[in-house]
Protein backbone atom coordinates (compact mmCIF):
# COMPACT_ATOMS: atom_id res chain seq x y z
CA UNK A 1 76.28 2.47 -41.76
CA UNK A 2 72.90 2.24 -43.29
CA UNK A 3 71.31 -1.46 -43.02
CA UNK A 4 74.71 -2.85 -41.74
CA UNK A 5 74.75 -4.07 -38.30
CA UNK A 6 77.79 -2.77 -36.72
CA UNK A 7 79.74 -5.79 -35.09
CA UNK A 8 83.01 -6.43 -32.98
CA UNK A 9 83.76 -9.54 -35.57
CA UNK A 10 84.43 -7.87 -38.48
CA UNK A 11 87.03 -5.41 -40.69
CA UNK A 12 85.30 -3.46 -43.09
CA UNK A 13 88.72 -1.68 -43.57
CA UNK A 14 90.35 -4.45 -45.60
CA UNK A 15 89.79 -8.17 -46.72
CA UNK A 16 93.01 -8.94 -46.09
CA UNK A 17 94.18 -11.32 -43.30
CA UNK A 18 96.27 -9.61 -40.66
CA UNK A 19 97.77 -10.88 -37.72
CA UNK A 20 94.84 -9.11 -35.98
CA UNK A 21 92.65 -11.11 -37.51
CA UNK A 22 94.43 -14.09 -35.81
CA UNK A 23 93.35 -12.65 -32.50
CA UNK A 24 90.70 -13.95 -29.82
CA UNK A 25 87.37 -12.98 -30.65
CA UNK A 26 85.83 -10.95 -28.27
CA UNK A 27 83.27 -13.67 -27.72
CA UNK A 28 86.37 -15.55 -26.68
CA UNK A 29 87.94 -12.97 -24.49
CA UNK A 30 84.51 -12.81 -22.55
CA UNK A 31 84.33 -16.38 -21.97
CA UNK A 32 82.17 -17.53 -24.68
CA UNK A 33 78.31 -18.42 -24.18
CA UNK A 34 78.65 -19.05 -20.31
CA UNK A 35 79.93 -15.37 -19.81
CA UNK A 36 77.95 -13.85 -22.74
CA UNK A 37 74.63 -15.19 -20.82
CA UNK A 38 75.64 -14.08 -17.14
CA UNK A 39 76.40 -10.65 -18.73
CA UNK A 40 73.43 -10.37 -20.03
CA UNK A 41 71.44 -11.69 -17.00
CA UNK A 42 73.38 -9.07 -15.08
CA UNK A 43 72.05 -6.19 -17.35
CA UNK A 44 68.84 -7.62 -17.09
CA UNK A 45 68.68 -7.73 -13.40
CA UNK A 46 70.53 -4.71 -12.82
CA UNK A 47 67.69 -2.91 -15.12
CA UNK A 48 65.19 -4.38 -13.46
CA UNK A 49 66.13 -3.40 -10.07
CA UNK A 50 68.33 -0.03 -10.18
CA UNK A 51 66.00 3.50 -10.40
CA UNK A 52 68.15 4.80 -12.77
CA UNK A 53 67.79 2.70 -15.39
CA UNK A 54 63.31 2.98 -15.22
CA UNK A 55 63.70 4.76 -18.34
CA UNK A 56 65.16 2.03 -20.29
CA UNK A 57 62.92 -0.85 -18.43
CA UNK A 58 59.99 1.04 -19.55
CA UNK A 59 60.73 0.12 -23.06
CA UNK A 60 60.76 -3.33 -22.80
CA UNK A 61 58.12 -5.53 -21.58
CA UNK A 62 57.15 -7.04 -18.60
CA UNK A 63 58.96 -9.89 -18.79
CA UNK A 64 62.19 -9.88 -19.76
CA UNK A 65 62.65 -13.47 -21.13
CA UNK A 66 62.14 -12.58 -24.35
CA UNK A 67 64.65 -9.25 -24.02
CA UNK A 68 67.20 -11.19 -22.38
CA UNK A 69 67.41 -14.43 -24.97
CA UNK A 70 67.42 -11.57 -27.97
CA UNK A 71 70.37 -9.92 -26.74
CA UNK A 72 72.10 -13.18 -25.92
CA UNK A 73 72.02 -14.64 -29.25
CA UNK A 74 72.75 -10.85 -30.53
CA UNK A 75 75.71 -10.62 -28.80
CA UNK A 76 77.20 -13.95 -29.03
CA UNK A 77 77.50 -13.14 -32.90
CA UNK A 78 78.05 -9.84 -32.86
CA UNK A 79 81.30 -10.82 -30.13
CA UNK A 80 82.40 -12.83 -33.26
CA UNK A 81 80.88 -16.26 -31.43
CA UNK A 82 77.79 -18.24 -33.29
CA UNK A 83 75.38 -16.18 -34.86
CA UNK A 84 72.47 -17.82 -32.78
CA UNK A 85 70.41 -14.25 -33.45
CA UNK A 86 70.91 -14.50 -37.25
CA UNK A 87 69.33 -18.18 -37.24
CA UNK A 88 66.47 -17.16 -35.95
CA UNK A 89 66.09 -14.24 -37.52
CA UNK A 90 67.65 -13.08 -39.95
CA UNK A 91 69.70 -9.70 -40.32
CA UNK A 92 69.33 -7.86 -37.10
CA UNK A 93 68.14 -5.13 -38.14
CA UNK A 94 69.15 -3.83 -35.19
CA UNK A 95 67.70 0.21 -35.92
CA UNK A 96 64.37 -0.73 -38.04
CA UNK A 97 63.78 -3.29 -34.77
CA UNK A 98 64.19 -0.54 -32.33
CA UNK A 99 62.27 2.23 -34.48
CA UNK A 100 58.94 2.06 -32.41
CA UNK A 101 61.15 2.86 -29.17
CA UNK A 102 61.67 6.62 -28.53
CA UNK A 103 65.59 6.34 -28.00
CA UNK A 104 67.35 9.62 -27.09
CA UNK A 105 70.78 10.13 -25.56
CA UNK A 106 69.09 9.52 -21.88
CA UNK A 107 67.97 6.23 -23.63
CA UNK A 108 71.34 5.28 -25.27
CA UNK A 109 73.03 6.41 -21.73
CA UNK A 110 71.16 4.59 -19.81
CA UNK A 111 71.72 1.69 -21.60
CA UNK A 112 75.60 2.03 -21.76
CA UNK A 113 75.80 3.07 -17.91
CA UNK A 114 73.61 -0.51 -17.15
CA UNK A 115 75.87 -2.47 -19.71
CA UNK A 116 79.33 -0.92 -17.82
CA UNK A 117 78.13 -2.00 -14.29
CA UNK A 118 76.97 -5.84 -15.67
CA UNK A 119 80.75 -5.85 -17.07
CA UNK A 120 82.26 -5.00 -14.03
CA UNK A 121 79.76 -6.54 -11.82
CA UNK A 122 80.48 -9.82 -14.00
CA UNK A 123 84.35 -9.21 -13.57
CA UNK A 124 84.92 -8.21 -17.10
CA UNK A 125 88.92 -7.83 -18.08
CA UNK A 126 89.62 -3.74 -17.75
CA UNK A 127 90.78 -3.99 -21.52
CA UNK A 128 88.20 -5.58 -22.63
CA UNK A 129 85.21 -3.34 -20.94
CA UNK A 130 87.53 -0.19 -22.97
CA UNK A 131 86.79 -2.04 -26.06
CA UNK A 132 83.66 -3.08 -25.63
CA UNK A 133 82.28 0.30 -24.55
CA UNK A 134 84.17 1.37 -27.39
CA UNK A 135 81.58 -0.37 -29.38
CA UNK A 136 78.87 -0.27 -27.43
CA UNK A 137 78.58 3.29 -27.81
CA UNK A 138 79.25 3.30 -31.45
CA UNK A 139 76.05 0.92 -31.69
CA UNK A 140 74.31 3.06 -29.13
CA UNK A 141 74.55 5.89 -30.65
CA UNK A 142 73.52 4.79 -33.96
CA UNK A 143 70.21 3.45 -32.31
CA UNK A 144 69.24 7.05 -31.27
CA UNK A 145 66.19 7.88 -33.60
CA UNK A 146 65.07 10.91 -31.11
CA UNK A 147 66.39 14.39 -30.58
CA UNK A 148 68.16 14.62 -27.12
């Protein structure tokens, strides 16, 4: 994967258009911006007040403002919606940004167990939490830059 970012938008298999390339985004299966930002509100709040998830929390600072419009305007691009993050800042980045952060497979569990509980706490479609996990994991686990 290198420097790519790894996104739900695109097909690095083939530049062909497919039917499935005809499909709803996931950004548009989710609800668009609306959803996108009371997702990410939920995984906010949920990390903020759950035990389980101190490990994670401890990563990121106090306030999570900051944390909470990055990941917004990550997602909404990466969910094949506008590519608010990319505006901003450029490439994502997303494993030089997260280098300083010791990110392990408690880490990169942590983070997927919060994620799956905002989906279903924000009434997520059962399809599409499979195949956003799907990815989320695949993104997770590339973050890991810790043994363990």
């Amino acid at each position: 994967m290198g420097n790519e970012r790894p996104s739900m938008a695109t097909n690095s298999e083939t530049t062909e258009t497919t039917a499935a390339d005809q499909a709803p985004s996931a950004f548009a299966l989710l609800g668009g911006e609306q959803a996108v930002r009371t997702l990410v509100d939920r995984f906010y709040d949920l990390m903020d007040l759950e035990p389980e998830f101190a490990g994670i929390r401890r990563l990121h600072p106090e306030s999570l403002d900051g944390s909470r419009d990055k990941l917004f305007w990550f997602l909404c691009g990466w969910l094949g919606g506008p590519d608010h993050y990319i505006e901003r800042f450029g490439h994502p980045r997303l494993r030089a940004r997260h280098l300083p952060f010791a990110i392990a497979s408690d880490e990169r569990d942590q983070w997927l167990r919060c994620m799956a509980w905002a989906m279903q706490d924000t009434a997520v479609p059962q399809a599409l939490q499979e195949r956003l996990m799907q990815a989320f994991f695949q993104t997770a686990d590339w973050m890991r830059n810790r043994a363990g």
